[in-house]
PDB file of N, CA and C in Angstrom:
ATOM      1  N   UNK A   1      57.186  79.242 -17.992  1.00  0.00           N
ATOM      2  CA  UNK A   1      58.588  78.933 -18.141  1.00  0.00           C
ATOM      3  C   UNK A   1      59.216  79.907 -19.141  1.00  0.00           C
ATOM      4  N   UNK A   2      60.104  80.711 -18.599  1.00  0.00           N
ATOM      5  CA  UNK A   2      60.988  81.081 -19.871  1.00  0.00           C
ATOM      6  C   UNK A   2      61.904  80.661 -20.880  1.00  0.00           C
ATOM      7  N   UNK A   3      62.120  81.479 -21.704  1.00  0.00           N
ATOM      8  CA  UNK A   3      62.917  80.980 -23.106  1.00  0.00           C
ATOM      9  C   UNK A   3      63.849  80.457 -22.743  1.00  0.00           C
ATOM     10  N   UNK A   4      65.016  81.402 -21.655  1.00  0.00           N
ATOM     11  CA  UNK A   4      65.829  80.849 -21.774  1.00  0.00           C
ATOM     12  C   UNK A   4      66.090  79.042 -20.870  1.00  0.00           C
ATOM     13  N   UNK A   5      64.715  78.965 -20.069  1.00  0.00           N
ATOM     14  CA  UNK A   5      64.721  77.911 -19.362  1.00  0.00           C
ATOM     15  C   UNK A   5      64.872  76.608 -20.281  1.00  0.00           C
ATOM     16  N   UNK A   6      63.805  76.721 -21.496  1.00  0.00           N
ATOM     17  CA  UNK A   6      63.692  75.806 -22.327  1.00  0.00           C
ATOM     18  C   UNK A   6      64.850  75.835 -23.340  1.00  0.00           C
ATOM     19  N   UNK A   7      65.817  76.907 -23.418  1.00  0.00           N
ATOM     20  CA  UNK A   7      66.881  76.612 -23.966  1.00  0.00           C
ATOM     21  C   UNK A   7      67.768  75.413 -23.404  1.00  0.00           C
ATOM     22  N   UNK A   8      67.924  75.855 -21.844  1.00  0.00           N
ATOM     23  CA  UNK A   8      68.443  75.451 -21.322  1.00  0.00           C
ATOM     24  C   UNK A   8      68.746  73.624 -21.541  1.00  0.00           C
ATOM     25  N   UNK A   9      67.164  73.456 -21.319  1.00  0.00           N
ATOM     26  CA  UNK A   9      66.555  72.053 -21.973  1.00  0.00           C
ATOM     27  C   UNK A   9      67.053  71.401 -22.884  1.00  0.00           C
ATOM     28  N   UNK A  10      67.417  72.114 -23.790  1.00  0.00           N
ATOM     29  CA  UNK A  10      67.534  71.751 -25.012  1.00  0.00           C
ATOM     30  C   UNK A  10      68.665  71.356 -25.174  1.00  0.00           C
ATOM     31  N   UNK A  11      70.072  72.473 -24.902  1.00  0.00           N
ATOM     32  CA  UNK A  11      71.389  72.274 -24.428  1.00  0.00           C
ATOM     33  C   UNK A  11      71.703  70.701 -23.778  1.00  0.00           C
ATOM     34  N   UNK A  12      71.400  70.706 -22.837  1.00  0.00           N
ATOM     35  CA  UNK A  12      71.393  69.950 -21.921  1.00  0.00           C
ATOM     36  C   UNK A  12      71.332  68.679 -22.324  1.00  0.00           C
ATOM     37  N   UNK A  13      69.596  68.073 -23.276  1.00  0.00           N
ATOM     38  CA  UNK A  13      69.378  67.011 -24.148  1.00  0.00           C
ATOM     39  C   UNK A  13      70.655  66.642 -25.351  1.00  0.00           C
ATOM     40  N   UNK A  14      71.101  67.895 -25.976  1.00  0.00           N
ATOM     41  CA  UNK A  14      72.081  67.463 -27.198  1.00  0.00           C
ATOM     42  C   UNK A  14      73.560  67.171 -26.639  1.00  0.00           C
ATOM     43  N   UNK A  15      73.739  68.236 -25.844  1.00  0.00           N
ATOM     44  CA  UNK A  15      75.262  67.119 -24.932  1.00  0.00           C
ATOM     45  C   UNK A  15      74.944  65.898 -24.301  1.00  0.00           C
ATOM     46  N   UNK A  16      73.991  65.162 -24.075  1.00  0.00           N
ATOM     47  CA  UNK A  16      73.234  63.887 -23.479  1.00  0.00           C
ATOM     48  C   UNK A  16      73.645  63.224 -24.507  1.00  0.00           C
ATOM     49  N   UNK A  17      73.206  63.514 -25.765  1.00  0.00           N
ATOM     50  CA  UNK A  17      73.322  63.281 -26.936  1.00  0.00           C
ATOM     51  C   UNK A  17      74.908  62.564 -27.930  1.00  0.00           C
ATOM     52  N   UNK A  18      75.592  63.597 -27.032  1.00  0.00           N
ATOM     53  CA  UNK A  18      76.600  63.613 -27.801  1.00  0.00           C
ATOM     54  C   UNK A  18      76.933  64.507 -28.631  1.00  0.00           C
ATOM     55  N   UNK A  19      76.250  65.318 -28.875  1.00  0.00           N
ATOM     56  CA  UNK A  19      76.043  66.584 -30.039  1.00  0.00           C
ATOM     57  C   UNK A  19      76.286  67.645 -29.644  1.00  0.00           C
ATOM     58  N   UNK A  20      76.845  68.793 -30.297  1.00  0.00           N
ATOM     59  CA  UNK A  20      76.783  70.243 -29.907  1.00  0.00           C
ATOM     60  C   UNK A  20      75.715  71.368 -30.391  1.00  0.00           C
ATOM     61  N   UNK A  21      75.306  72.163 -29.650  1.00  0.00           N
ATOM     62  CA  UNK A  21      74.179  73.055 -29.676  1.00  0.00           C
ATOM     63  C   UNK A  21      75.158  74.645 -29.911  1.00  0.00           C
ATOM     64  N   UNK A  22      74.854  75.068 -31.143  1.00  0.00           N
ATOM     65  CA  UNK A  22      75.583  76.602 -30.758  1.00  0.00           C
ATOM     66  C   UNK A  22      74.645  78.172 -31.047  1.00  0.00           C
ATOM     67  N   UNK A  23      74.933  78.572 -30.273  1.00  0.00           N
ATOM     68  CA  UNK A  23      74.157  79.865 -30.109  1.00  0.00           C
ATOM     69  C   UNK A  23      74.071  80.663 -31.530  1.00  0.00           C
ATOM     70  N   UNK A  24      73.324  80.925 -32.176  1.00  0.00           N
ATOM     71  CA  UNK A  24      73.533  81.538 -33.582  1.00  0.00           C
ATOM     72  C   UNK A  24      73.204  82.587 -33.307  1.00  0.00           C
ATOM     73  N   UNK A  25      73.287  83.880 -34.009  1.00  0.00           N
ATOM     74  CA  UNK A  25      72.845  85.012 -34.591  1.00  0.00           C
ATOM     75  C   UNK A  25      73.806  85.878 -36.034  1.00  0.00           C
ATOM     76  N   UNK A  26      72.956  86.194 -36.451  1.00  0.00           N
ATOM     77  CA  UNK A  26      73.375  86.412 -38.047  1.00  0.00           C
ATOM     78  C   UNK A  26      72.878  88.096 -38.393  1.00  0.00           C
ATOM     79  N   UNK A  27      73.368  89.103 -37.925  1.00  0.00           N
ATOM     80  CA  UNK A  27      72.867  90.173 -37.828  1.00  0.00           C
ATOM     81  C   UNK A  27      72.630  91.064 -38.920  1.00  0.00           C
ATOM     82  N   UNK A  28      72.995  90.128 -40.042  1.00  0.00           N
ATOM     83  CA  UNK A  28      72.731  90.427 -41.780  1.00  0.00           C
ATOM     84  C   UNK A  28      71.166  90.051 -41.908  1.00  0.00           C
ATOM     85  N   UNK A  29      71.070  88.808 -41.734  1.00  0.00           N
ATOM     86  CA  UNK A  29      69.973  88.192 -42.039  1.00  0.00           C
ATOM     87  C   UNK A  29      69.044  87.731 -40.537  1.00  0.00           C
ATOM     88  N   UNK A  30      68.084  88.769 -40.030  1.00  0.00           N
ATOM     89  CA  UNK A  30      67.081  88.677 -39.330  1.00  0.00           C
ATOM     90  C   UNK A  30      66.204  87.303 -39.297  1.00  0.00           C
ATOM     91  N   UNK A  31      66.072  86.727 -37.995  1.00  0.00           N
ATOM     92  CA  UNK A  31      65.186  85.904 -38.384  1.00  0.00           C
ATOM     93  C   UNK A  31      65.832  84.338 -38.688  1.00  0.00           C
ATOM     94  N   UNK A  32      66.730  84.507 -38.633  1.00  0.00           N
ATOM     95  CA  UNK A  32      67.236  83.113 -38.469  1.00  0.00           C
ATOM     96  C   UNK A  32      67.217  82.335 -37.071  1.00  0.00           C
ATOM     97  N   UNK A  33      67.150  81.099 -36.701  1.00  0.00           N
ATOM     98  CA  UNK A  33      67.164  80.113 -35.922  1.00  0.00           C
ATOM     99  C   UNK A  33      67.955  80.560 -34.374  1.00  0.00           C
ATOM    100  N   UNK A  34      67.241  79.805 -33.180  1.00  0.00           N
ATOM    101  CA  UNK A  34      68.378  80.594 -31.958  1.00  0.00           C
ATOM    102  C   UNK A  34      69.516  79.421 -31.929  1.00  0.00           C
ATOM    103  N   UNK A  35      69.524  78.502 -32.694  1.00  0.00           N
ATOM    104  CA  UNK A  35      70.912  77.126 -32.461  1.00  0.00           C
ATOM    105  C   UNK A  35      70.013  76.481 -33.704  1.00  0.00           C
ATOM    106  N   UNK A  36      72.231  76.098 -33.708  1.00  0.00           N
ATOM    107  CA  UNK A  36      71.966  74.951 -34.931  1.00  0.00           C
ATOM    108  C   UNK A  36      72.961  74.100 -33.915  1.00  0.00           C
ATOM    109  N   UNK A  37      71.872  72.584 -33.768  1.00  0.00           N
ATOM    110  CA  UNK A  37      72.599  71.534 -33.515  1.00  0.00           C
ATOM    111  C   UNK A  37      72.567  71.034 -34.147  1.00  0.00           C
ATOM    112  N   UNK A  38      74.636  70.260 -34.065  1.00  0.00           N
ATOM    113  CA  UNK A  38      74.632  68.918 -34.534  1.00  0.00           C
ATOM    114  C   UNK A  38      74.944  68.202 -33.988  1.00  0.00           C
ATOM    115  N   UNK A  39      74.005  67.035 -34.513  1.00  0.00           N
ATOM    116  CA  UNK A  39      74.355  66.121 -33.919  1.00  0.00           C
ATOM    117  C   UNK A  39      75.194  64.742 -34.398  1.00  0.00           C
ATOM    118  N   UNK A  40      75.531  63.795 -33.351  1.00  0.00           N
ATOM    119  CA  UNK A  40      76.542  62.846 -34.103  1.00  0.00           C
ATOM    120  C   UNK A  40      76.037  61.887 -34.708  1.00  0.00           C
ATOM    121  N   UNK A  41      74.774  61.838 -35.468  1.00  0.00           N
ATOM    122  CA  UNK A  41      74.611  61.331 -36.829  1.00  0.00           C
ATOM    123  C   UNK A  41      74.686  61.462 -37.815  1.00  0.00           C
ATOM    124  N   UNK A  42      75.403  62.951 -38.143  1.00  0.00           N
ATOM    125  CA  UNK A  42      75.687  63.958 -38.662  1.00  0.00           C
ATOM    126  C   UNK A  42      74.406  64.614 -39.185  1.00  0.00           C
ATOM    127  N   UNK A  43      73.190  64.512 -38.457  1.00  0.00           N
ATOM    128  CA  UNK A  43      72.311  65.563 -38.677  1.00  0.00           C
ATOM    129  C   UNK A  43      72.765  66.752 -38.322  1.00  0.00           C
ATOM    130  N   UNK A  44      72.168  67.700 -39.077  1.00  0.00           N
ATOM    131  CA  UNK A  44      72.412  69.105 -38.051  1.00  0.00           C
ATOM    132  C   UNK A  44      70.901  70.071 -38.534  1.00  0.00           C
ATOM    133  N   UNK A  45      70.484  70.409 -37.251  1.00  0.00           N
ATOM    134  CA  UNK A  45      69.125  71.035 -37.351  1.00  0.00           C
ATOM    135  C   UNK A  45      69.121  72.629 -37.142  1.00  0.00           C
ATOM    136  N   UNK A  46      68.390  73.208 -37.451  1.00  0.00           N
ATOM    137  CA  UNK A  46      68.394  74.374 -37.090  1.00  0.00           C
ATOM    138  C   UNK A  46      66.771  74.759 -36.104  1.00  0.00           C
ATOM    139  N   UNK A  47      67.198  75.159 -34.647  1.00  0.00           N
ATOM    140  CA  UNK A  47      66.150  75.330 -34.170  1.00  0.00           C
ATOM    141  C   UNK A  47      65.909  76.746 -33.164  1.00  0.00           C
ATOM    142  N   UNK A  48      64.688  76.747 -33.378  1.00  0.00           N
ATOM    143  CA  UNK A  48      64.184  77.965 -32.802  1.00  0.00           C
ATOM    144  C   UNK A  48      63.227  77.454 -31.507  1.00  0.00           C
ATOM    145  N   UNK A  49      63.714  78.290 -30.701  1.00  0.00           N
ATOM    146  CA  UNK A  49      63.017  78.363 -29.527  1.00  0.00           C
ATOM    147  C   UNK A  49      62.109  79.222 -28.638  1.00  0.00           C
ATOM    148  N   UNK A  50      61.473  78.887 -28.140  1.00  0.00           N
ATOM    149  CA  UNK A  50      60.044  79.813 -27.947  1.00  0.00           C
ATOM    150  C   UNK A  50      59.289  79.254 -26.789  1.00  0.00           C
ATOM    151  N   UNK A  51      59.218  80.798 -25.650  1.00  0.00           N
ATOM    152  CA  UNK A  51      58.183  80.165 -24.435  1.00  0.00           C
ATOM    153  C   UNK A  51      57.144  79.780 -24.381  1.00  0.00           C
ATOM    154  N   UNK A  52      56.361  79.462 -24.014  1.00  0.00           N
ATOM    155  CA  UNK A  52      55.058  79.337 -24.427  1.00  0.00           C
ATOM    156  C   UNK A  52      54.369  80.617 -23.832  1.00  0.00           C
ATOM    157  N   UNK A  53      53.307  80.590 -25.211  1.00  0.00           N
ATOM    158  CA  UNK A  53      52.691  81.722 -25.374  1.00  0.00           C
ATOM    159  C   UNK A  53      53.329  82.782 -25.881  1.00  0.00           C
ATOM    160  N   UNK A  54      54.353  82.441 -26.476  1.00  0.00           N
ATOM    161  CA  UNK A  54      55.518  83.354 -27.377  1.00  0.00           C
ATOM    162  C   UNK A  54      54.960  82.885 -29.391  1.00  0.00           C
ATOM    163  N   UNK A  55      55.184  83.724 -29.915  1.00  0.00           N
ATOM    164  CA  UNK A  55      54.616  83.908 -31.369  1.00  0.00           C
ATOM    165  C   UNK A  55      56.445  83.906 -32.400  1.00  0.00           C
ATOM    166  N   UNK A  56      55.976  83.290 -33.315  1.00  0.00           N
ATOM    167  CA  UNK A  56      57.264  83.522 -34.618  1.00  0.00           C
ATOM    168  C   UNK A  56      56.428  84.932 -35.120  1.00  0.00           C
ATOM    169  N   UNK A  57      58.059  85.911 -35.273  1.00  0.00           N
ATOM    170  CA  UNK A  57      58.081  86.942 -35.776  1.00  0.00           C
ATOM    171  C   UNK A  57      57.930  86.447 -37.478  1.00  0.00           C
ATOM    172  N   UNK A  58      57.603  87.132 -37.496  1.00  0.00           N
ATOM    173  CA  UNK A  58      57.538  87.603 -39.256  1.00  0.00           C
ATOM    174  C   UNK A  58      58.659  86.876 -39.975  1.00  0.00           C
ATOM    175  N   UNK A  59      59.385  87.325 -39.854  1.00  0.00           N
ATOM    176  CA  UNK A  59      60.991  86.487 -40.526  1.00  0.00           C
ATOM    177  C   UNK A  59      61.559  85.553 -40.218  1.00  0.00           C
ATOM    178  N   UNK A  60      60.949  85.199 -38.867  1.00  0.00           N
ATOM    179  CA  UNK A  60      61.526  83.859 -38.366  1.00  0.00           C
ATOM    180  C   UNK A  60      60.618  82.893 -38.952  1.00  0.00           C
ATOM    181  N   UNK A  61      59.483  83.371 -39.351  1.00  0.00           N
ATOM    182  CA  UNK A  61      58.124  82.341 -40.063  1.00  0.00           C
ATOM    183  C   UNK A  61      58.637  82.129 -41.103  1.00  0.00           C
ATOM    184  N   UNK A  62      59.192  83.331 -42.131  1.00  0.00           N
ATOM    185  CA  UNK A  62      59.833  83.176 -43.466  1.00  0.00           C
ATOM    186  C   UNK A  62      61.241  82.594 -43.432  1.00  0.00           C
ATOM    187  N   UNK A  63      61.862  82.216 -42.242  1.00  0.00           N
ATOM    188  CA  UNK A  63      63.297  81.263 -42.113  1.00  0.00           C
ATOM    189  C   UNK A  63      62.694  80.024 -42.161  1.00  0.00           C
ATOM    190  N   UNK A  64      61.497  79.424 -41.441  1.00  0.00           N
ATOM    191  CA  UNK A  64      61.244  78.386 -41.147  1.00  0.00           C
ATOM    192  C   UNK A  64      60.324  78.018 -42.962  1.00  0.00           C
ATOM    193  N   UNK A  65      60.049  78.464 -43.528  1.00  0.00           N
ATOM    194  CA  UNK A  65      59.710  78.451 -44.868  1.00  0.00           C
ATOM    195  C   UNK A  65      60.473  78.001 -45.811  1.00  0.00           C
ATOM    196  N   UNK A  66      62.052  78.715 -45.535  1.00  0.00           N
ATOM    197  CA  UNK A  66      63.413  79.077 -46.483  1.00  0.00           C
ATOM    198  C   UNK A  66      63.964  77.598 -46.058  1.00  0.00           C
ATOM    199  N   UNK A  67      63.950  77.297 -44.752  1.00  0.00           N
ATOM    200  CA  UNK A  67      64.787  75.951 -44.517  1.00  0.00           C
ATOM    201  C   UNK A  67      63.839  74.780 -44.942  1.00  0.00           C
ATOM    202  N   UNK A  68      62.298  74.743 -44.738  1.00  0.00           N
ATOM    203  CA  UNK A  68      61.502  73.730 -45.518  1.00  0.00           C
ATOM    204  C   UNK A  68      62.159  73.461 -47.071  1.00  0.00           C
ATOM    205  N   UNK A  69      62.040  75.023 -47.684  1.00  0.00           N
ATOM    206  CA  UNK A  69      61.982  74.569 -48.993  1.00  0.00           C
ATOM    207  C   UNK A  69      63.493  74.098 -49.644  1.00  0.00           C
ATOM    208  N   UNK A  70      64.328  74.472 -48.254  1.00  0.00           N
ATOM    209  CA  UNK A  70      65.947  74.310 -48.491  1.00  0.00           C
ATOM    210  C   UNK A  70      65.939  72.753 -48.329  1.00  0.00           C
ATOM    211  N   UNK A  71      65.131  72.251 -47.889  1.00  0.00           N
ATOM    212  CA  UNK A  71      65.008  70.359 -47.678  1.00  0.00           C
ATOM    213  C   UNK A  71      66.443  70.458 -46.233  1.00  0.00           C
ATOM    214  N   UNK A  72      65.908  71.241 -45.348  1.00  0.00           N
ATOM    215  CA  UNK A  72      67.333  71.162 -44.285  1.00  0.00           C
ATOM    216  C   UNK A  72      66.139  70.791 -42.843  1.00  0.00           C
ATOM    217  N   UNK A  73      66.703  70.286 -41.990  1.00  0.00           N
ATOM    218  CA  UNK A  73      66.329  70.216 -40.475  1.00  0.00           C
ATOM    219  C   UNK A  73      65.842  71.179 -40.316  1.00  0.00           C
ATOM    220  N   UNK A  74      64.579  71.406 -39.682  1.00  0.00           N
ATOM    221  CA  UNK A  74      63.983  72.394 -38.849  1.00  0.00           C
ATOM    222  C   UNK A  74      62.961  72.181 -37.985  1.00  0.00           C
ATOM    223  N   UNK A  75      63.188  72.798 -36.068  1.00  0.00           N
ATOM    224  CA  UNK A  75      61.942  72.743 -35.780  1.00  0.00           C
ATOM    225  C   UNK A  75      61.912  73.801 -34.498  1.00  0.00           C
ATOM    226  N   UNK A  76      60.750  74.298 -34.430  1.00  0.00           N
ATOM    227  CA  UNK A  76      60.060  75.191 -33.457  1.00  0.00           C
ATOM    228  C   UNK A  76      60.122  74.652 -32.202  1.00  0.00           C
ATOM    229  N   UNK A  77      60.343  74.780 -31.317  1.00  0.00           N
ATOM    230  CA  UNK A  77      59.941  73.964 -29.405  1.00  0.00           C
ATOM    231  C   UNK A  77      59.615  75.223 -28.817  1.00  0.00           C
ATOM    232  N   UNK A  78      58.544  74.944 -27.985  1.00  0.00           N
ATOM    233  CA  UNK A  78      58.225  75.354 -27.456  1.00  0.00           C
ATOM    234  C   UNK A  78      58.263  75.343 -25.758  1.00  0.00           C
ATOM    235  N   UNK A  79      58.228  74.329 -25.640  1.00  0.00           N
ATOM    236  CA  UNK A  79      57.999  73.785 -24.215  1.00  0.00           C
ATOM    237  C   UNK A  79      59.254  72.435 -24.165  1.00  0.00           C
ATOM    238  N   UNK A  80      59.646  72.386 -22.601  1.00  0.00           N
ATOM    239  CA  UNK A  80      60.278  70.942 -21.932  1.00  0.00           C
ATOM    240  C   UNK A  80      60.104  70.056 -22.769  1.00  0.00           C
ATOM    241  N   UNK A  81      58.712  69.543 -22.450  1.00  0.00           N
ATOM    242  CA  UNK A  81      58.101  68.433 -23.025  1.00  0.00           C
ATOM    243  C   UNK A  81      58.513  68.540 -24.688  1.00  0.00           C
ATOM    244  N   UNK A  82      57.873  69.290 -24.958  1.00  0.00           N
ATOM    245  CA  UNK A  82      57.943  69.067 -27.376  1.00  0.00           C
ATOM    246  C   UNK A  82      59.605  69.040 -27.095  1.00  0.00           C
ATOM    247  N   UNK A  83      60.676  69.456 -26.391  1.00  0.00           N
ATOM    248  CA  UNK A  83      61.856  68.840 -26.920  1.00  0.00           C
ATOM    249  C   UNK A  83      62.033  67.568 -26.254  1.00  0.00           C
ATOM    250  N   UNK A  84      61.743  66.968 -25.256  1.00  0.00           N
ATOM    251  CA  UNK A  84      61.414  65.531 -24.801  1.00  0.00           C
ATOM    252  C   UNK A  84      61.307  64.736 -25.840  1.00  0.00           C
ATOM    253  N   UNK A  85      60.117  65.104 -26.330  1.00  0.00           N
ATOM    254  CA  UNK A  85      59.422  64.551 -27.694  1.00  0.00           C
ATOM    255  C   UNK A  85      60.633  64.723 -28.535  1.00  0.00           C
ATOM    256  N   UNK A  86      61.140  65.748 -28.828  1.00  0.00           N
ATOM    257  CA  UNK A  86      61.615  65.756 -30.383  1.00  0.00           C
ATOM    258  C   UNK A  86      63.010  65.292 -30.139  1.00  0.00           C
ATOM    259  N   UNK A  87      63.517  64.671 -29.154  1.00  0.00           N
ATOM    260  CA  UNK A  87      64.683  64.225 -28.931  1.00  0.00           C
ATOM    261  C   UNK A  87      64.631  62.308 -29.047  1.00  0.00           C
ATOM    262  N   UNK A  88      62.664  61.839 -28.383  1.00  0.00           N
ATOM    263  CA  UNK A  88      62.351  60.756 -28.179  1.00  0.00           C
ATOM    264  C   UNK A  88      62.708  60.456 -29.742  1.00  0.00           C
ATOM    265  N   UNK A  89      62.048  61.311 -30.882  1.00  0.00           N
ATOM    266  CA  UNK A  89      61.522  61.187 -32.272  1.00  0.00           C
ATOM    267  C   UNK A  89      62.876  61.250 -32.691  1.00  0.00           C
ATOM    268  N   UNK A  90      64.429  61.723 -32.759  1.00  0.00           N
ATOM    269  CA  UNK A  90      65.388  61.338 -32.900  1.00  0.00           C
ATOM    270  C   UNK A  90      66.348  59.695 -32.795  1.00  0.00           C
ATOM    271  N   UNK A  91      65.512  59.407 -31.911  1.00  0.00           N
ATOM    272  CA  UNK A  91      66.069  57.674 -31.111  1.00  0.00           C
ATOM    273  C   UNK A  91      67.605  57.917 -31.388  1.00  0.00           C
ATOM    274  N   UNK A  92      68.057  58.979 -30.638  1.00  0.00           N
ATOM    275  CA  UNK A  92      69.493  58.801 -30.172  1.00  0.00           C
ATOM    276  C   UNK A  92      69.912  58.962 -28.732  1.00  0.00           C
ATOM    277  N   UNK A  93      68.811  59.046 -27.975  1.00  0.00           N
ATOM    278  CA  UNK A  93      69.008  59.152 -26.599  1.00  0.00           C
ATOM    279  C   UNK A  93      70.053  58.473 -25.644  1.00  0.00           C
ATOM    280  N   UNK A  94      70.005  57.375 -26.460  1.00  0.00           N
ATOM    281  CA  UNK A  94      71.013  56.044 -25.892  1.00  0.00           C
ATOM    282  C   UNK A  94      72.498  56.511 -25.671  1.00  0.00           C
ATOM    283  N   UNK A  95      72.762  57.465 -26.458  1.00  0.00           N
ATOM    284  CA  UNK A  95      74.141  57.747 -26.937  1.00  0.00           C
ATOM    285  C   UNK A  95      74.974  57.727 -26.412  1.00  0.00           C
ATOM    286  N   UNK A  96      74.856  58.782 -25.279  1.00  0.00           N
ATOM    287  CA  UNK A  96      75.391  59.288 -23.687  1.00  0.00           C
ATOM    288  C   UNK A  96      74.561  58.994 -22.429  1.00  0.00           C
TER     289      UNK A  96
END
């Protein structure tokens, strides 16, 4: 499956949601997140997405470091399913 398939996924789950997903890039700072959603609990996450069998670059490892230690939302998906999951692990599905 490709990236952008499982983007797609992802999109798709946060307007379900109720939430908006927006395309980021930050061409100062390498390595930041491909979307920050928020959502209407007023979480807002920053996530990176990845096909499977796709690797975090170097700086995207050290974003996902920077937002740990920033105490902010963050998570990696890889596949359909882990955002299935990480949408189940939200319990806002109900929303929309």
């Amino acid at each position: 499956m490709k990236e952008s398939e499982v983007e797609r996924h992802l999109v798709w789950h946060v307007l379900r949601m109720g939430g908006r997903s927006y395309k980021f890039a930050s061409p100062a700072h390498r390595g930041v997140a491909d979307r920050i959603v928020c959502l209407p609990n007023g979480d807002t996450w920053f996530i990176e997405l990845k096909a499977k069998g796709g690797r975090l670059a170097p700086l995207q490892e050290r974003f996902a470091l920077e937002m740990e230690e920033q105490n902010q939302l963050y998570a990696c998906l890889w596949t359909t399913h882990q955002i299935d999951e990480w949408v189940e692990s939200l319990g806002l599905e109900w929303l929309h």
